[in-house]
PDB file of N, CA and C in Angstrom:
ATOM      1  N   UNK A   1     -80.512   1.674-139.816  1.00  0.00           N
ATOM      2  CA  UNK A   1     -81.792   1.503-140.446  1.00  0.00           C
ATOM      3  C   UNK A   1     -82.883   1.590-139.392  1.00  0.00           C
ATOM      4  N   UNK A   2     -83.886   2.381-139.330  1.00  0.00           N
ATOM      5  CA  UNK A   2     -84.979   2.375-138.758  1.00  0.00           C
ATOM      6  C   UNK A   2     -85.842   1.733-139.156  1.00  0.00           C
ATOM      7  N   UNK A   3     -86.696   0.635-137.537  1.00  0.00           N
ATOM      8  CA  UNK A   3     -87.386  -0.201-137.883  1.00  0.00           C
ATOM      9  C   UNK A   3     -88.516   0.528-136.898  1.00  0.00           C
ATOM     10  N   UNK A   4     -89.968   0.303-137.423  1.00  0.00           N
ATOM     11  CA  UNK A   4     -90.860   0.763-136.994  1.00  0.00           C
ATOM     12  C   UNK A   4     -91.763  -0.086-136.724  1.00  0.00           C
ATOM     13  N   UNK A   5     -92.561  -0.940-135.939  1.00  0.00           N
ATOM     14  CA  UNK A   5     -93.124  -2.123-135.895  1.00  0.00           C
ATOM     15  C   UNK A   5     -94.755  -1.360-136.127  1.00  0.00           C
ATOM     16  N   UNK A   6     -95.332  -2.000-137.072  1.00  0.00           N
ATOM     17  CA  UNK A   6     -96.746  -1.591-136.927  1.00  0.00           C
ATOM     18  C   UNK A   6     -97.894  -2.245-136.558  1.00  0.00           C
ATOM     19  N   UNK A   7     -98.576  -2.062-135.379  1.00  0.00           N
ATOM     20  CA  UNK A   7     -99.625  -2.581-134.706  1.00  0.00           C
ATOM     21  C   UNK A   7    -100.683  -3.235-135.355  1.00  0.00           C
ATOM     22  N   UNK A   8    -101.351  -4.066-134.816  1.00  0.00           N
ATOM     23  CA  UNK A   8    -102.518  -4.443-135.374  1.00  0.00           C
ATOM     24  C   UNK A   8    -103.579  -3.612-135.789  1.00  0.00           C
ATOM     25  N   UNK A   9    -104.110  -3.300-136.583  1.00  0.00           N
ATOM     26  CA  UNK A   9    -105.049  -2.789-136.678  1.00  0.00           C
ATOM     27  C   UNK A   9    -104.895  -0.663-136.753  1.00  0.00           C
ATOM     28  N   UNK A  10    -103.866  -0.698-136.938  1.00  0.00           N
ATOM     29  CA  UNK A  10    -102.798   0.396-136.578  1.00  0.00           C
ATOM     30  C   UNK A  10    -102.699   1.428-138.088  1.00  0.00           C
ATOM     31  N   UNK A  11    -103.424   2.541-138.439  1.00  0.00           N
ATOM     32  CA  UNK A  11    -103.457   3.361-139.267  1.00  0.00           C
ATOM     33  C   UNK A  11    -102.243   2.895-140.036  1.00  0.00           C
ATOM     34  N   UNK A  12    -102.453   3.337-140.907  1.00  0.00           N
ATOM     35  CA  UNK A  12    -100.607   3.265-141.826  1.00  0.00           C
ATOM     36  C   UNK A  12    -100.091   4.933-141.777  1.00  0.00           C
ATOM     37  N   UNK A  13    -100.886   6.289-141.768  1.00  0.00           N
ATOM     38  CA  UNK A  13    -100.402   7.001-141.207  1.00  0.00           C
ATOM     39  C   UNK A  13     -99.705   7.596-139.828  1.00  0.00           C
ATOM     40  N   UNK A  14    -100.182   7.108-138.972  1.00  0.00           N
ATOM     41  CA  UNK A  14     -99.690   7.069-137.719  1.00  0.00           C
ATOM     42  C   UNK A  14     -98.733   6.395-137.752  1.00  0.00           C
ATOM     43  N   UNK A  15     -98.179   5.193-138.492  1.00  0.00           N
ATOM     44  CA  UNK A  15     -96.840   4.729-138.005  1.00  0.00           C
ATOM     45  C   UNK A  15     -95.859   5.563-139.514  1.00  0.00           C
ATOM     46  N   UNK A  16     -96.449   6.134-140.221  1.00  0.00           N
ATOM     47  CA  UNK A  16     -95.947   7.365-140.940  1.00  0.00           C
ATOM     48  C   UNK A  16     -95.042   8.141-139.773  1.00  0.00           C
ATOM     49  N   UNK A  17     -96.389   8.895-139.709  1.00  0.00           N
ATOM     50  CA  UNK A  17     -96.132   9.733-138.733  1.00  0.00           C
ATOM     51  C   UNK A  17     -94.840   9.362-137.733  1.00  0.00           C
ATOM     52  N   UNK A  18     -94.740   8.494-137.202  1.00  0.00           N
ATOM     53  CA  UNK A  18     -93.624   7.703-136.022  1.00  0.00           C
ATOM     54  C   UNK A  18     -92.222   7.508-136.516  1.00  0.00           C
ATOM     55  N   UNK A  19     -92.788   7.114-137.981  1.00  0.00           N
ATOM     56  CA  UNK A  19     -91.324   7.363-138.734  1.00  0.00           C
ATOM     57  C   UNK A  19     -90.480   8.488-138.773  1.00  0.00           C
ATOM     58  N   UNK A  20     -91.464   9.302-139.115  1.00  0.00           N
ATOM     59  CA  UNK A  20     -91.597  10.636-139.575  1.00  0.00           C
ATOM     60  C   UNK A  20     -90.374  11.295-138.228  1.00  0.00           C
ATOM     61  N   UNK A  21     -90.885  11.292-137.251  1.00  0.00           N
ATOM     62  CA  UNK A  21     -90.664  11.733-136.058  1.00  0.00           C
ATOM     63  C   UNK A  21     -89.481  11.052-135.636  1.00  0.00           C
ATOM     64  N   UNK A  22     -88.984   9.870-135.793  1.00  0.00           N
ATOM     65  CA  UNK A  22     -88.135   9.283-135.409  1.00  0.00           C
ATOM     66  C   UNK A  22     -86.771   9.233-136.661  1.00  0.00           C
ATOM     67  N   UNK A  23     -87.137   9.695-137.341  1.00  0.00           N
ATOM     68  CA  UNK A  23     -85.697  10.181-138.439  1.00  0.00           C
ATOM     69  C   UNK A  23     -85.517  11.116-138.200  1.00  0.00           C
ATOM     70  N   UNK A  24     -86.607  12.243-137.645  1.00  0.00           N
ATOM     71  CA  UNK A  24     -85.568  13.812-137.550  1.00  0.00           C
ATOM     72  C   UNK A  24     -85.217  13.611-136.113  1.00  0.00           C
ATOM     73  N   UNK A  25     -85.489  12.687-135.605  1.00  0.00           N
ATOM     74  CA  UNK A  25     -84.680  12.438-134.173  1.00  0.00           C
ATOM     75  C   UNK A  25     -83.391  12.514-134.236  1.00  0.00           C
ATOM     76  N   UNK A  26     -82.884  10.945-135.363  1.00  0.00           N
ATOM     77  CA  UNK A  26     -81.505  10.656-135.225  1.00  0.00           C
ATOM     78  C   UNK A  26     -80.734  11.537-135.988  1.00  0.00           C
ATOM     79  N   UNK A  27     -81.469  12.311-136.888  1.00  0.00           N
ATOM     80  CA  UNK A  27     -80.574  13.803-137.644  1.00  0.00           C
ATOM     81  C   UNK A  27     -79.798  13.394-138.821  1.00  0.00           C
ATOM     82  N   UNK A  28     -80.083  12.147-139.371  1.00  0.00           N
ATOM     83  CA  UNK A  28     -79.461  11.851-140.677  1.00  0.00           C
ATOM     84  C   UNK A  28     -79.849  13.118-141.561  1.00  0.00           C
ATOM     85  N   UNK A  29     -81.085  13.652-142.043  1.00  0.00           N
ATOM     86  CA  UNK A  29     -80.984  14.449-142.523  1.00  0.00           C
ATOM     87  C   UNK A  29     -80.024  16.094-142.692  1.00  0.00           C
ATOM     88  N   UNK A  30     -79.987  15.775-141.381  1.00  0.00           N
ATOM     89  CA  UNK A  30     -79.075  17.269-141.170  1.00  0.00           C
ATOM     90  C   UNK A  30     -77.778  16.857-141.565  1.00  0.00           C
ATOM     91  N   UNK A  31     -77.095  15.772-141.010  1.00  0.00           N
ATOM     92  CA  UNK A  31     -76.172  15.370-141.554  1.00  0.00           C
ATOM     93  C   UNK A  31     -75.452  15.115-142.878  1.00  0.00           C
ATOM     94  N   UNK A  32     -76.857  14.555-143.817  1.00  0.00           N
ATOM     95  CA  UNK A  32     -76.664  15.067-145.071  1.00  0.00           C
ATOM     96  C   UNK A  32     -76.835  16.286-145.673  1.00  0.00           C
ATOM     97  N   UNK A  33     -77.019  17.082-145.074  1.00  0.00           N
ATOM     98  CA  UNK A  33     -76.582  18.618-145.842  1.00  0.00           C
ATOM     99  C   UNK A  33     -75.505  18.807-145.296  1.00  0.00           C
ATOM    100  N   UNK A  34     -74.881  18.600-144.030  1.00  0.00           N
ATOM    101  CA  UNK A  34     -73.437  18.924-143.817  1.00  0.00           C
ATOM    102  C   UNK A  34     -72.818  18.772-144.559  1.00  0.00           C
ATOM    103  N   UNK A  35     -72.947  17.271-145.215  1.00  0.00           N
ATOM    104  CA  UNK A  35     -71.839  16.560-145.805  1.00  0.00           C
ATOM    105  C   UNK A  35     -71.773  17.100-147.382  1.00  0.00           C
ATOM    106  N   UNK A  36     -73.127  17.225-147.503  1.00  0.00           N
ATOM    107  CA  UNK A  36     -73.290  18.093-149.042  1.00  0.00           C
ATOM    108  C   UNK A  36     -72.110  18.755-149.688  1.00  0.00           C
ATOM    109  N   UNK A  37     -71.303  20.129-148.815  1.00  0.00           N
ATOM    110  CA  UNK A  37     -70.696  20.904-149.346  1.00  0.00           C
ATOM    111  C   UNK A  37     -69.519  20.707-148.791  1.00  0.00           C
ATOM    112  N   UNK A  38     -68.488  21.285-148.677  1.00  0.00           N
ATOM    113  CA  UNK A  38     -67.326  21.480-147.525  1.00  0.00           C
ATOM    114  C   UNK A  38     -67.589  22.815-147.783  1.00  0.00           C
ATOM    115  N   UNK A  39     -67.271  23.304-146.211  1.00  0.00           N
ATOM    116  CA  UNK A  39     -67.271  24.386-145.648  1.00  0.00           C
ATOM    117  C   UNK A  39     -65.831  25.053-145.085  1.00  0.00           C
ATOM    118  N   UNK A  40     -65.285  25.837-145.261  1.00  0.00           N
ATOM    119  CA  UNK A  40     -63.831  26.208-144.778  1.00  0.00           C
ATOM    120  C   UNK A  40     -63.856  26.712-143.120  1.00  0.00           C
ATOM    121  N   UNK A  41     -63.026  25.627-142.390  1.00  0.00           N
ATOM    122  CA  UNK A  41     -62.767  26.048-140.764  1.00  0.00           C
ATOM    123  C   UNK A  41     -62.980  27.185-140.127  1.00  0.00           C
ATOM    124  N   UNK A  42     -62.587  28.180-141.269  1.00  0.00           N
ATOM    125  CA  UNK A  42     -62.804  29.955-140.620  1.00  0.00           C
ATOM    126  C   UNK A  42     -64.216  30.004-140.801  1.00  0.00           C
ATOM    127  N   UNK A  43     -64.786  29.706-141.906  1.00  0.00           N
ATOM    128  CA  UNK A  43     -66.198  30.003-141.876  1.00  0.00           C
ATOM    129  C   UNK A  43     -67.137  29.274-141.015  1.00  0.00           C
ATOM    130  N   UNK A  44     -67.197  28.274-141.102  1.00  0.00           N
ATOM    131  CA  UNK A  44     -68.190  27.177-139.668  1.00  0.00           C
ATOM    132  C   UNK A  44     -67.478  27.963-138.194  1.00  0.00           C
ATOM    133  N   UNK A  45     -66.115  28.743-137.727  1.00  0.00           N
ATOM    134  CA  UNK A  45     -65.990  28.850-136.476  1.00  0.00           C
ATOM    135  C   UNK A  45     -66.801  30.013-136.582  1.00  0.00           C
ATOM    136  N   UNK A  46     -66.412  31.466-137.658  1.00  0.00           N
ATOM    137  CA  UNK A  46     -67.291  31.954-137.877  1.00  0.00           C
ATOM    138  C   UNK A  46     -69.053  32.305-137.367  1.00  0.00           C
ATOM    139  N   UNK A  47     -69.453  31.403-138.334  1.00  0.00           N
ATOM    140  CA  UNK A  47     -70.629  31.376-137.924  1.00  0.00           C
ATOM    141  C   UNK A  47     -71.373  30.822-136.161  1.00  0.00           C
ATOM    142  N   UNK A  48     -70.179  30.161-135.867  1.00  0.00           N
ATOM    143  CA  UNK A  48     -70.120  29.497-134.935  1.00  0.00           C
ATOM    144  C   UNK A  48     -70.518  31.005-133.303  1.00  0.00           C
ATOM    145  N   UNK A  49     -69.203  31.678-133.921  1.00  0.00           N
ATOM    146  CA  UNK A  49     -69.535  33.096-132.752  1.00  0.00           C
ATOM    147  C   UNK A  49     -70.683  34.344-132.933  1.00  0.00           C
ATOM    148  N   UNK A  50     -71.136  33.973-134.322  1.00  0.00           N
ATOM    149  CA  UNK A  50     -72.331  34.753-134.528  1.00  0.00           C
ATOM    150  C   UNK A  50     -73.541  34.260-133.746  1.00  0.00           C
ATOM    151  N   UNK A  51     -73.695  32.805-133.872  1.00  0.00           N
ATOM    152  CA  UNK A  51     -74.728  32.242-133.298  1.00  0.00           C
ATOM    153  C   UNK A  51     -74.008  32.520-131.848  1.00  0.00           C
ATOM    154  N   UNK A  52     -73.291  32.435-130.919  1.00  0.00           N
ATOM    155  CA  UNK A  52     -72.644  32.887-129.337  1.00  0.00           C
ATOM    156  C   UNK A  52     -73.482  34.265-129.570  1.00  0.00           C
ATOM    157  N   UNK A  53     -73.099  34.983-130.472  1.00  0.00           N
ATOM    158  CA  UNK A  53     -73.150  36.385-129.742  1.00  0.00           C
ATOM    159  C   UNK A  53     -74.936  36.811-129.693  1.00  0.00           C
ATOM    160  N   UNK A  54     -75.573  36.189-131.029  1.00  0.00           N
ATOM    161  CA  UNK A  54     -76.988  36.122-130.936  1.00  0.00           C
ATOM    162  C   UNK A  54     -77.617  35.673-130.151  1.00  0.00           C
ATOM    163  N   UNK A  55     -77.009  34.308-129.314  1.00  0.00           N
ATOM    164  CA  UNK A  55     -77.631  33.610-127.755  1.00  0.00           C
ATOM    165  C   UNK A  55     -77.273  35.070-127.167  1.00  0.00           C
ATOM    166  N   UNK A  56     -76.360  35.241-127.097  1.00  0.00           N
ATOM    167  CA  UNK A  56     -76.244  36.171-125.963  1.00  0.00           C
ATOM    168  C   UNK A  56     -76.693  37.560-125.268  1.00  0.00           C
ATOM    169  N   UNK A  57     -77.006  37.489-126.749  1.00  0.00           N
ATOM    170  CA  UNK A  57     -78.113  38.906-126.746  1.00  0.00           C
ATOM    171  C   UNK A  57     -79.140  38.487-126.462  1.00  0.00           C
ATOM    172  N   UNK A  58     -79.611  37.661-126.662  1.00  0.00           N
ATOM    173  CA  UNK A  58     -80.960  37.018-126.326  1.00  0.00           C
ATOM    174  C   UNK A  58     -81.100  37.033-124.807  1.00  0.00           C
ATOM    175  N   UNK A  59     -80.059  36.693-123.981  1.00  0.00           N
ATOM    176  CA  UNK A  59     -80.102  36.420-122.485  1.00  0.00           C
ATOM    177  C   UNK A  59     -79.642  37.670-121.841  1.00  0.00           C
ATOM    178  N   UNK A  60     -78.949  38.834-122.728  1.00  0.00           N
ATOM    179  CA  UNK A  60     -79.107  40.278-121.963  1.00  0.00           C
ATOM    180  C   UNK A  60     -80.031  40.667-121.931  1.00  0.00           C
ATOM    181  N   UNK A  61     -81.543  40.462-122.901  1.00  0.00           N
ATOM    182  CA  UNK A  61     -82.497  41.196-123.460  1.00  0.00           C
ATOM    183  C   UNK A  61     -83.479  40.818-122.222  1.00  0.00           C
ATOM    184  N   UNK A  62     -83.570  39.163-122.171  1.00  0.00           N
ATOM    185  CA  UNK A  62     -83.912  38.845-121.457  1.00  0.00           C
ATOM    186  C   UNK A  62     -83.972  39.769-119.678  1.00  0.00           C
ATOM    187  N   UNK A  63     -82.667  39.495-119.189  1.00  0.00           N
ATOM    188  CA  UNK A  63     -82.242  39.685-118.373  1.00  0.00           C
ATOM    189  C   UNK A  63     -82.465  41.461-117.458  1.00  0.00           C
ATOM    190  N   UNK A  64     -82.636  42.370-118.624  1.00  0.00           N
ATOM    191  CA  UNK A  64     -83.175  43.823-118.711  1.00  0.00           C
ATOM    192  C   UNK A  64     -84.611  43.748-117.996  1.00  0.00           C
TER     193      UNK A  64
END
C-alpha cells in the first residue's frame, strides 16, 4: 500500500501528482496486465528475441 504524507499547506494536486509518479514506479500496473491473460512460453520467449534483435539494430545503426 502506498502511503503519501501530505504537507501542510500542500496542494492536493501535487501530492496527486506524487502518487501518481510513485505507482508507476513500483509497476503494479504493468503487472496487472501481465497477469490479465496467460501467455504461452513460446510466445513471451518469442517476443522476447524480437525485442533483442530490434535493440540490436538500434546499436548497429547507431554504430554506422
Amino acid at each position: 500500500m502506498l502511503i503519501i504524507p501530505i504537507k501542510d499547506g500542500e496542494n492536493i494536486d501535487r501530492a496527486l501528482k506524487r502518487f501518481k509518479r510513485k505507482f508507476d514506479k513500483t509497476g503494479v500496473k504493468r503487472q496487472l496486465q501481465v497477469r490479465k491473460q496467460f501467455t504461452k512460453p513460446s510466445v513471451e520467449r518469442r517476443a522476447q528475441i524480437q525485442k533483442a534483435q530490434y535493440i540490436q539494430g538500434l546499436r548497429d545503426a547507431e554504430d554506422v
